[in-house]
C-alpha atoms as a PDB file:
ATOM      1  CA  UNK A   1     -18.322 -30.613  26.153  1.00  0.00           C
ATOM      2  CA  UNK A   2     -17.254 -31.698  22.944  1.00  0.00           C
ATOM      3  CA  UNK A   3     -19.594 -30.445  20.932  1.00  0.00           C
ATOM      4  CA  UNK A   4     -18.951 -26.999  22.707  1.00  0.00           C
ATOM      5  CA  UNK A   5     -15.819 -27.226  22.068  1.00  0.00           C
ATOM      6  CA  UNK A   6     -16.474 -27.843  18.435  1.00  0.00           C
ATOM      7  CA  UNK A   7     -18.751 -24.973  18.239  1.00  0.00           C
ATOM      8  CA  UNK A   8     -16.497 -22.614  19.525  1.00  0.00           C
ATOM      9  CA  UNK A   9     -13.772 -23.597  17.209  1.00  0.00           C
ATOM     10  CA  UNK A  10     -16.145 -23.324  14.274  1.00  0.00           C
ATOM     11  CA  UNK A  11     -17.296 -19.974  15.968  1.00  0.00           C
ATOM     12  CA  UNK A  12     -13.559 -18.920  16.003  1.00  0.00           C
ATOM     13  CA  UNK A  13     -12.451 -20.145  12.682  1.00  0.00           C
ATOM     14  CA  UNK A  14     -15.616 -17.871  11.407  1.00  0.00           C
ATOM     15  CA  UNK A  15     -14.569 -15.153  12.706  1.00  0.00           C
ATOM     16  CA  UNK A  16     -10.822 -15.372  12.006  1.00  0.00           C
ATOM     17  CA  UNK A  17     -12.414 -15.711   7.940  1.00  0.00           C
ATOM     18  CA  UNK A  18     -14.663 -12.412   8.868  1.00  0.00           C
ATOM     19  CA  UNK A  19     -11.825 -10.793   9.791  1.00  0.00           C
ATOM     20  CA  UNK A  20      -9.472 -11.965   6.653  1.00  0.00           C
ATOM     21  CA  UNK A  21     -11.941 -10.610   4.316  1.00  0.00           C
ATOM     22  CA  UNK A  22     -12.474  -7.380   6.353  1.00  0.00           C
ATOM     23  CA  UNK A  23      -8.914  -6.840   5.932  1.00  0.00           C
ATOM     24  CA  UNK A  24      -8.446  -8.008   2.551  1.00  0.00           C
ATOM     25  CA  UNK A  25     -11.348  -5.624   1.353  1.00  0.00           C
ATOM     26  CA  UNK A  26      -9.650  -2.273   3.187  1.00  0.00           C
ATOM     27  CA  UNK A  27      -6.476  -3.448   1.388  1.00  0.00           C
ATOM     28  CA  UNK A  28      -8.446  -3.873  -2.311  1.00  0.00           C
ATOM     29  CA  UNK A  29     -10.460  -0.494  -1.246  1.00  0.00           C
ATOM     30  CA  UNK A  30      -6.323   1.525  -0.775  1.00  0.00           C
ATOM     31  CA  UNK A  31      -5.449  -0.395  -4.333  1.00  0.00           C
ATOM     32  CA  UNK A  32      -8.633   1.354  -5.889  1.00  0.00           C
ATOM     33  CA  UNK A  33      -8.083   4.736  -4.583  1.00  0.00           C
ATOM     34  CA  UNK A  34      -4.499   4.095  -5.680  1.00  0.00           C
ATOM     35  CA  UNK A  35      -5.418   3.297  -9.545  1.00  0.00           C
ATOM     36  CA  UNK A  36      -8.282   5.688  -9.847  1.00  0.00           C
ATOM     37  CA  UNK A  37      -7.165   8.710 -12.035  1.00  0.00           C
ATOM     38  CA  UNK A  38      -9.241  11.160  -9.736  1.00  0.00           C
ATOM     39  CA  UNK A  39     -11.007  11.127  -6.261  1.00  0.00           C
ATOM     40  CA  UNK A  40     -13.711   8.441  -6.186  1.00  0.00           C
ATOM     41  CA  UNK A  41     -17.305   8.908  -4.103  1.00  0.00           C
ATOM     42  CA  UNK A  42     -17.834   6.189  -1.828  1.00  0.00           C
ATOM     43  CA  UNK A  43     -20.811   4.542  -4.187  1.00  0.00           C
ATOM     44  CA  UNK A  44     -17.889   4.187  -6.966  1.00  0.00           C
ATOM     45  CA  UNK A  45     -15.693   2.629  -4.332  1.00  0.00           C
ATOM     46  CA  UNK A  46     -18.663   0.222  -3.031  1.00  0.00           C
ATOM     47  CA  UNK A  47     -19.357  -0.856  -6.982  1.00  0.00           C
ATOM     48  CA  UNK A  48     -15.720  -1.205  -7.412  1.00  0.00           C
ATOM     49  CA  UNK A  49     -15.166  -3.298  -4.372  1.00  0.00           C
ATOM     50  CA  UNK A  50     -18.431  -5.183  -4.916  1.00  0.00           C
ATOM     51  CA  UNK A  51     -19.783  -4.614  -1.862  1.00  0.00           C
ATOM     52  CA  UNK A  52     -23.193  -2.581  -0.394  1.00  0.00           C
ATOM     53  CA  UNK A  53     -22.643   1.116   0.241  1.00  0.00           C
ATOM     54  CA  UNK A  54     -23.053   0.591   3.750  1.00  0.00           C
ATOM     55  CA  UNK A  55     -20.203  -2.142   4.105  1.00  0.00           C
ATOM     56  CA  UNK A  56     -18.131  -0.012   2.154  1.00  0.00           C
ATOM     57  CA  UNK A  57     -18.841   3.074   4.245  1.00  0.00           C
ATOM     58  CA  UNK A  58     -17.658   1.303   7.543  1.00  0.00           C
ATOM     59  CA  UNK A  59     -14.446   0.544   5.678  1.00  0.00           C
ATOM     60  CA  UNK A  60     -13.858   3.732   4.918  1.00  0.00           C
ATOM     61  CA  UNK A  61     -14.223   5.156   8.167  1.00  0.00           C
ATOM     62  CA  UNK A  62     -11.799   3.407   9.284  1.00  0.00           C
ATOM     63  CA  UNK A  63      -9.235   3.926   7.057  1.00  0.00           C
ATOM     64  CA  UNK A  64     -10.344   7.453   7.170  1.00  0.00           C
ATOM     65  CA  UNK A  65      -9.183   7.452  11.052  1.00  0.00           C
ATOM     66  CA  UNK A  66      -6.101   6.159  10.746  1.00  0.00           C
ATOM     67  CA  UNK A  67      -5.232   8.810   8.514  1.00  0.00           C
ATOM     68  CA  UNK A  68      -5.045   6.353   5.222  1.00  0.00           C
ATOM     69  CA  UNK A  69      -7.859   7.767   2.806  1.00  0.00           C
ATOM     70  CA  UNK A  70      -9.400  11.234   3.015  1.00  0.00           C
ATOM     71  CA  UNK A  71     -11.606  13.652   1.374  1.00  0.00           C
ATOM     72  CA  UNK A  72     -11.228  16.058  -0.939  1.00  0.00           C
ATOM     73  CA  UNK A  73     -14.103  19.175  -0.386  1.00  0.00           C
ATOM     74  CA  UNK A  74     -16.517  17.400  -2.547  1.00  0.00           C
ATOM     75  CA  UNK A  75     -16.159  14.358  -0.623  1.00  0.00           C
ATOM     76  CA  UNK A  76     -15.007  12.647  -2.818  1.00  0.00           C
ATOM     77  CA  UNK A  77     -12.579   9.848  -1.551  1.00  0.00           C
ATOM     78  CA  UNK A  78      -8.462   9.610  -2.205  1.00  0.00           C
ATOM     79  CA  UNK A  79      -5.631   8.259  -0.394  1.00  0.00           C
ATOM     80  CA  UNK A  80      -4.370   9.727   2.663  1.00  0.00           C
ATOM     81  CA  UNK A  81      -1.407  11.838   3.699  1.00  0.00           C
ATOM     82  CA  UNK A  82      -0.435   9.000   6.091  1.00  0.00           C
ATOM     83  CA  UNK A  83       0.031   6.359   2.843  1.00  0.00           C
ATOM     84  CA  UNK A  84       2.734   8.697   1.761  1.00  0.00           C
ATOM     85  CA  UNK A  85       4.788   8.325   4.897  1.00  0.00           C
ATOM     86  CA  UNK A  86       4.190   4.452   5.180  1.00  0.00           C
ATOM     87  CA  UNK A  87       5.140   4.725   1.555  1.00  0.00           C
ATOM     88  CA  UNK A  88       8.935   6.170   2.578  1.00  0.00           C
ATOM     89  CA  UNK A  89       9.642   3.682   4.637  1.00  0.00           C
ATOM     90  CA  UNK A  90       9.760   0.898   2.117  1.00  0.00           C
ATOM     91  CA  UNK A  91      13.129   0.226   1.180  1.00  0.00           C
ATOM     92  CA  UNK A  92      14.166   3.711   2.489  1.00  0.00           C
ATOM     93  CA  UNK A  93      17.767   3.527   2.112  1.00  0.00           C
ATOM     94  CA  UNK A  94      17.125   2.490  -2.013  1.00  0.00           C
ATOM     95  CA  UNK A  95      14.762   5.511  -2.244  1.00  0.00           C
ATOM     96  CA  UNK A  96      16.730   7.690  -0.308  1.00  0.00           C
ATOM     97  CA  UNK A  97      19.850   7.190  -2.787  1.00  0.00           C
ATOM     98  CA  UNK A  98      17.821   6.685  -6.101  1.00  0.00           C
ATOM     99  CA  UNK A  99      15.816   9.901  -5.374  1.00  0.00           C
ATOM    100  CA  UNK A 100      18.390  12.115  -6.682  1.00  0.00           C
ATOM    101  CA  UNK A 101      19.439   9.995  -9.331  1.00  0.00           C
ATOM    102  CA  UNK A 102      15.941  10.257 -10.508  1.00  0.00           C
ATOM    103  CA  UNK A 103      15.659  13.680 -10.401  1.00  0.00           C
ATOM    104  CA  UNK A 104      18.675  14.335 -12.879  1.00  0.00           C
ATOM    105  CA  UNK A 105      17.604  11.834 -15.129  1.00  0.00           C
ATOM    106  CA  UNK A 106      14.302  13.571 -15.553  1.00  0.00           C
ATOM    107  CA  UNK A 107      15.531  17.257 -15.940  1.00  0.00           C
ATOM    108  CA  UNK A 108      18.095  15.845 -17.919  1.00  0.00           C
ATOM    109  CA  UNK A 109      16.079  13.885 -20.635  1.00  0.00           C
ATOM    110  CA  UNK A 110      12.833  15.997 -19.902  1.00  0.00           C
ATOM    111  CA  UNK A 111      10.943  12.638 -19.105  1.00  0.00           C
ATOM    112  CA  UNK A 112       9.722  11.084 -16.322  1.00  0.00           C
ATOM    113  CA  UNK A 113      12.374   9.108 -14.369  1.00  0.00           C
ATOM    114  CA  UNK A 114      11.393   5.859 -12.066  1.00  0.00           C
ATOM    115  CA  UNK A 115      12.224   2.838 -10.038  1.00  0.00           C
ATOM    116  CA  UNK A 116      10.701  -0.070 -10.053  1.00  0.00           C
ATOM    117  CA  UNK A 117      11.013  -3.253  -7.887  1.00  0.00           C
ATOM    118  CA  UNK A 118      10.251  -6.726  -8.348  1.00  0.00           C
ATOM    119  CA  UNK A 119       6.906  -7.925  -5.911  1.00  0.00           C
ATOM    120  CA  UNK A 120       6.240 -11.771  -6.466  1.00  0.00           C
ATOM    121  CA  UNK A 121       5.253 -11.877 -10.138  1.00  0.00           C
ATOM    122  CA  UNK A 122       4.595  -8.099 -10.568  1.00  0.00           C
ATOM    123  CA  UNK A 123       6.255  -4.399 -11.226  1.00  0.00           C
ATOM    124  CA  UNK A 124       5.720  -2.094  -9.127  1.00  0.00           C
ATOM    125  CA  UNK A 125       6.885   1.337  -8.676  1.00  0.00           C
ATOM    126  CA  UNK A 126       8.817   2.547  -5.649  1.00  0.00           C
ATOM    127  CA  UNK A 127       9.336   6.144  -6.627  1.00  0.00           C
ATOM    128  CA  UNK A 128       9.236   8.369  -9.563  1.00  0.00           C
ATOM    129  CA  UNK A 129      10.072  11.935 -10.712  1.00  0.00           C
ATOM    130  CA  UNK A 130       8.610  14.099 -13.514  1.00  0.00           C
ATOM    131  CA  UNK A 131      10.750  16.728 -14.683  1.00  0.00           C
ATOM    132  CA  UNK A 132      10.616  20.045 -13.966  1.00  0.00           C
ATOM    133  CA  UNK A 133      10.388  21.881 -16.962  1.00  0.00           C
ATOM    134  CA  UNK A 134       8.324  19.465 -19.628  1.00  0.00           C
ATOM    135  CA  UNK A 135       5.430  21.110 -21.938  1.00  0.00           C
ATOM    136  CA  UNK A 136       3.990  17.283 -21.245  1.00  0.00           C
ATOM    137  CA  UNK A 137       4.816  14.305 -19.082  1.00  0.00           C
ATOM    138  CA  UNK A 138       3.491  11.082 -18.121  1.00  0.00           C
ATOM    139  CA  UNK A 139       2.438  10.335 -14.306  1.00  0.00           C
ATOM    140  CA  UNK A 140       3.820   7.509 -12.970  1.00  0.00           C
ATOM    141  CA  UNK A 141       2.762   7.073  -9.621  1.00  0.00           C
ATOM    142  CA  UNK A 142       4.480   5.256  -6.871  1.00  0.00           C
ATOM    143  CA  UNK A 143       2.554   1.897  -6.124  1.00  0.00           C
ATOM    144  CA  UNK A 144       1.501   1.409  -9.195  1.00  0.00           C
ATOM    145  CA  UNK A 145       2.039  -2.340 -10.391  1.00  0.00           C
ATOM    146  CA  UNK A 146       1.500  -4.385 -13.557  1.00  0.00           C
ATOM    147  CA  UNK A 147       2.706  -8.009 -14.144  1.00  0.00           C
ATOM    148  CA  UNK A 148       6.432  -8.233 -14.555  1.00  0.00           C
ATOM    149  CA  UNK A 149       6.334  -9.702 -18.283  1.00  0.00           C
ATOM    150  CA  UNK A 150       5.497  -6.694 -19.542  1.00  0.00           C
ATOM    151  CA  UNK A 151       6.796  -3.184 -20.014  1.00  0.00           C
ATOM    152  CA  UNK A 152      10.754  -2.320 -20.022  1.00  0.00           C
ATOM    153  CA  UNK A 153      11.158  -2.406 -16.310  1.00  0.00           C
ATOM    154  CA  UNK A 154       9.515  -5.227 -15.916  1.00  0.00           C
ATOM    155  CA  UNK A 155      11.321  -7.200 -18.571  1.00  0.00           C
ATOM    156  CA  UNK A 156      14.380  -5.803 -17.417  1.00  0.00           C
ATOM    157  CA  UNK A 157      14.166  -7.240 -14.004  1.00  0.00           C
ATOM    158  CA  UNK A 158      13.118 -10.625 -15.174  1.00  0.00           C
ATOM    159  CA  UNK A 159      16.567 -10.273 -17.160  1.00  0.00           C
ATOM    160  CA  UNK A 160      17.968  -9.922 -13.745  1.00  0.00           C
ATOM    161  CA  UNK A 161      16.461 -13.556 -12.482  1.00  0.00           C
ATOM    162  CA  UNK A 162      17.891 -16.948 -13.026  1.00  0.00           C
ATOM    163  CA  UNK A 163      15.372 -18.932 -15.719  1.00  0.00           C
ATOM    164  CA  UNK A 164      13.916 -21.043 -12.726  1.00  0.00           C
ATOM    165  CA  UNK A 165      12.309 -17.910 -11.756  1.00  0.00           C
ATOM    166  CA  UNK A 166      11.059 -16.848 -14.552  1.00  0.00           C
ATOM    167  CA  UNK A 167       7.272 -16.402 -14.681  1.00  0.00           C
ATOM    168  CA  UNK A 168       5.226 -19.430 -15.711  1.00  0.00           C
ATOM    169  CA  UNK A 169       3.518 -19.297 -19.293  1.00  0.00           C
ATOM    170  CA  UNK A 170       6.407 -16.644 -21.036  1.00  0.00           C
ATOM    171  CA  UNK A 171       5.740 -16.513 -24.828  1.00  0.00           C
ATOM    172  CA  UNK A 172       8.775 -18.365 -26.312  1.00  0.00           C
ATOM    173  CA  UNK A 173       9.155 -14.499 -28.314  1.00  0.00           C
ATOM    174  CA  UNK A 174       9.129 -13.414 -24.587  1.00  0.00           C
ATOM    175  CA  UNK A 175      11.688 -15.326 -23.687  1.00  0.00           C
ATOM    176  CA  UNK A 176      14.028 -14.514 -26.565  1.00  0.00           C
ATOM    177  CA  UNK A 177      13.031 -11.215 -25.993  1.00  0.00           C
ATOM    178  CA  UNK A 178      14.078 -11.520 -22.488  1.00  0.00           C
ATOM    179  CA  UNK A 179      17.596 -13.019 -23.238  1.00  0.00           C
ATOM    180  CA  UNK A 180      18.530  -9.911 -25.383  1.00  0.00           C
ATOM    181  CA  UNK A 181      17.506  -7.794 -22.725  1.00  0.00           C
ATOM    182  CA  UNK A 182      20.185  -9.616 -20.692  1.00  0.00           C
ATOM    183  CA  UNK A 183      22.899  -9.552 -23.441  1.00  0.00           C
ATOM    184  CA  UNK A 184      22.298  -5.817 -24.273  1.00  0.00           C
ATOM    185  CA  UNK A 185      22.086  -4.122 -20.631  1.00  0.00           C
ATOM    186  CA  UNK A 186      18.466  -2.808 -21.390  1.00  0.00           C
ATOM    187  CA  UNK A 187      15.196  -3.238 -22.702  1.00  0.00           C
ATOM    188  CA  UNK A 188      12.253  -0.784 -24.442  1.00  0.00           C
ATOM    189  CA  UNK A 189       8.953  -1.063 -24.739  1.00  0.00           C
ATOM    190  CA  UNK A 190       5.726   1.149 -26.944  1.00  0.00           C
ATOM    191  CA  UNK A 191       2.301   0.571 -26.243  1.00  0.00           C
ATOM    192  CA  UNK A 192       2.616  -2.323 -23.389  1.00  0.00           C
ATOM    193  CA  UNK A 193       1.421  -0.845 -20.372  1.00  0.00           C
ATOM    194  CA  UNK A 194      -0.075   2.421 -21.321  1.00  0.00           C
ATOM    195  CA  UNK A 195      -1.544   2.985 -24.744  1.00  0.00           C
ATOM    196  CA  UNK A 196       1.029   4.871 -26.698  1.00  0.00           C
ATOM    197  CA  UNK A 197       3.757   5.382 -23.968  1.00  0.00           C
ATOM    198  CA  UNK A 198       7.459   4.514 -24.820  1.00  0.00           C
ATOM    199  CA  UNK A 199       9.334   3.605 -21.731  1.00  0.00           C
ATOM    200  CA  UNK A 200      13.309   2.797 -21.585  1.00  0.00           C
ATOM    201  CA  UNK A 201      14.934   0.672 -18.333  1.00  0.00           C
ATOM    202  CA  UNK A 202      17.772  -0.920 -17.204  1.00  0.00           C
ATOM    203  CA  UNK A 203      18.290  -2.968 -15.044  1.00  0.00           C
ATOM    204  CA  UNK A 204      19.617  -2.780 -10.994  1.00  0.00           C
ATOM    205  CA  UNK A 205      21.003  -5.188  -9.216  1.00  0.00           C
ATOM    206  CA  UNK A 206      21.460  -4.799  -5.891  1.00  0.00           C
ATOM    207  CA  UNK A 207      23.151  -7.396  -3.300  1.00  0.00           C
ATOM    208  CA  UNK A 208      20.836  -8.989  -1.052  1.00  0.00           C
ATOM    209  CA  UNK A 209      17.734  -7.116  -2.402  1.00  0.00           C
ATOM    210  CA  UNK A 210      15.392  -8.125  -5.236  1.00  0.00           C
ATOM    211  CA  UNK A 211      16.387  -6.762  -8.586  1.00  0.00           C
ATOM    212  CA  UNK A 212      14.978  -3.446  -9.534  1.00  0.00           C
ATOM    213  CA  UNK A 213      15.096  -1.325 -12.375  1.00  0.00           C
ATOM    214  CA  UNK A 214      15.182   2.131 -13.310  1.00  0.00           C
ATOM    215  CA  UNK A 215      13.369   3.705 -16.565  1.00  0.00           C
ATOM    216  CA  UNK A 216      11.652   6.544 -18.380  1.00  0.00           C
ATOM    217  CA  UNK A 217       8.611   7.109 -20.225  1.00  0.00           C
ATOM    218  CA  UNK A 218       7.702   9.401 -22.807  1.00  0.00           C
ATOM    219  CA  UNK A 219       4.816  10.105 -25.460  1.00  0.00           C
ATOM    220  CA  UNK A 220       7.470  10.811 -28.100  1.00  0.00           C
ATOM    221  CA  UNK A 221       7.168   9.284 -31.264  1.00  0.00           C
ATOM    222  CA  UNK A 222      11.288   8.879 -31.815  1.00  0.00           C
ATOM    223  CA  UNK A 223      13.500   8.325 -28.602  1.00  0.00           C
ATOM    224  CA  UNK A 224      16.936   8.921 -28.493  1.00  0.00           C
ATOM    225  CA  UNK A 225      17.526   4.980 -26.757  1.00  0.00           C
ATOM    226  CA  UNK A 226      21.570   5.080 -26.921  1.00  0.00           C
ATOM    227  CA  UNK A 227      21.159   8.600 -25.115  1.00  0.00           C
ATOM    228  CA  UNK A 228      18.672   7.523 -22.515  1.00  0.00           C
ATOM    229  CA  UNK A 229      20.386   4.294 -21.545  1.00  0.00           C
ATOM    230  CA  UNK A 230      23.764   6.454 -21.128  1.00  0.00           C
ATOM    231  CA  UNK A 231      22.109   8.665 -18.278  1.00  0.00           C
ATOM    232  CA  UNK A 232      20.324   5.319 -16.443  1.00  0.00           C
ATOM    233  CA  UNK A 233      23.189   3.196 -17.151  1.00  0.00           C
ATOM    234  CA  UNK A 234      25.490   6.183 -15.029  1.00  0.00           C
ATOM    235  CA  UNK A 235      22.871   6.590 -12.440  1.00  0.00           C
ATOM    236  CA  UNK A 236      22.288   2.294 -11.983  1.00  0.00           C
ATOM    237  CA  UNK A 237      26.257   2.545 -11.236  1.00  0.00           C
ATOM    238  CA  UNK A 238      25.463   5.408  -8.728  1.00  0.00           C
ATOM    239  CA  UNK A 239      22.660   3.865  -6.708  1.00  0.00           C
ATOM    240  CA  UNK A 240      24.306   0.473  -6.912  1.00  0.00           C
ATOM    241  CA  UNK A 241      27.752   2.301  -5.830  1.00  0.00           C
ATOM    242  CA  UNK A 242      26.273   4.604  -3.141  1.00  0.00           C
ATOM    243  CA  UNK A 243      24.485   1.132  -1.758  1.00  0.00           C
ATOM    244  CA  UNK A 244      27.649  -0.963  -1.502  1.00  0.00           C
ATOM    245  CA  UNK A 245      26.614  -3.084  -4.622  1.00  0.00           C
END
């Protein structure tokens, strides 16, 4: 009896660890389809994910039921109309409020206007606006994360964090950097997360949440910084008011 027993914990252990990885790998497979700059076919997806075709397939058809990835008429794979509505419902109430702000930002400066939010050790962005009327604008799409120490939003929510928190193995330029962030109410950043993108942020605080940011990017050679940090700096104080601080 024993050594049943011991079987079927081993059998249930295994399959708790099939399971994990199943999981994990329709998780990575969303994160692809989320970075790729176009629709992928599945044999892109299956050399991305490092799995066969086949394993990659039956992934796929699953997240393909519940709405999650589709296809385009190609067939060529992309996310799904149902990530978008999972997508609202993070943080609604901050979206909700910082939508508009975004908005006027971007018409206003004729650049594309963001949030982003702190996730463990990494940026990510909770919703973005391009403007309306711009001969050229960068994308900046909502999920999209890159490690917090770089990039102005990122910098300017690690401004936002006591140094116990700060990430482990900052630069000691980072971390001077970082301080005048903090002392100045905003930080900039060329050529740090996309090649030859300028992006502007300040930072958010909310109460109770983790700190945020909002920012712009550009492909401008010269930015206006004094002007740009005006128009976040008013709409911070308008998110931050509308929220209760």
């Amino acid at each position: 009896m024993s050594n049943g027993g011991a079987q079927g914990t081993r059998a249930a252990t295994g399959g708790t660890a099939a399971a994990s990885q199943t999981l994990s790998r329709g998780i990575r497979i969303l994160e692809i389809l989320a970075d790729a700059s176009s629709p992928l076919t599945i044999d892109e997806v299956a050399a991305e994910l490092g799995v066969h075709r086949s394993n990659a397939y039956r992934l796929l058809r699953t997240l393909e039921e519940h709405g999650l990835v589709g296809r385009d008429s190609s067939g060529r794979l992309a996310l799904g109309a149902r990530m978008a509505s999972l997508a609202a419902g993070v943080a609604h109430d901050l979206q909700a409020e910082a939508l508009p702000e975004l908005t006027t930002v971007a018409n206003e400066l004729g650049m594309t206007c963001f949030l982003a939010i702190r996730d463990h050790d990494m940026c990510t962005t909770l919703a973005s606006i391009e403007p309306r009327h711009a001969v050229a604008s960068v994308a900046q799409r909502p999920g999209a994360s890159h490690p917090i120490t770089v990039g102005a939003p990122g910098k300017a929510i690690v401004a936002q964090l006591p140094r116990s928190e700060w990430p482990d193995g900052m630069s000691h330029a980072l971390r001077a950097e970082v301080e005048k962030v903090a002392a100045a109410g905003y930080a900039t950043s060329h050529n740090e997360v996309i090649p030859s993108v300028q992006s502007v942020a300040v930072p958010l605080a909310l109460r109770g949440r983790q700190p945020a940011a909002i920012a712009v990017v550009h492909v401008a050679p010269t930015l206006d910084v004094e002007r740009i940090v005006e128009h976040l700096g008013r709409s911070a104080a308008a998110i931050k008011g509308a929220l209760g601080g």
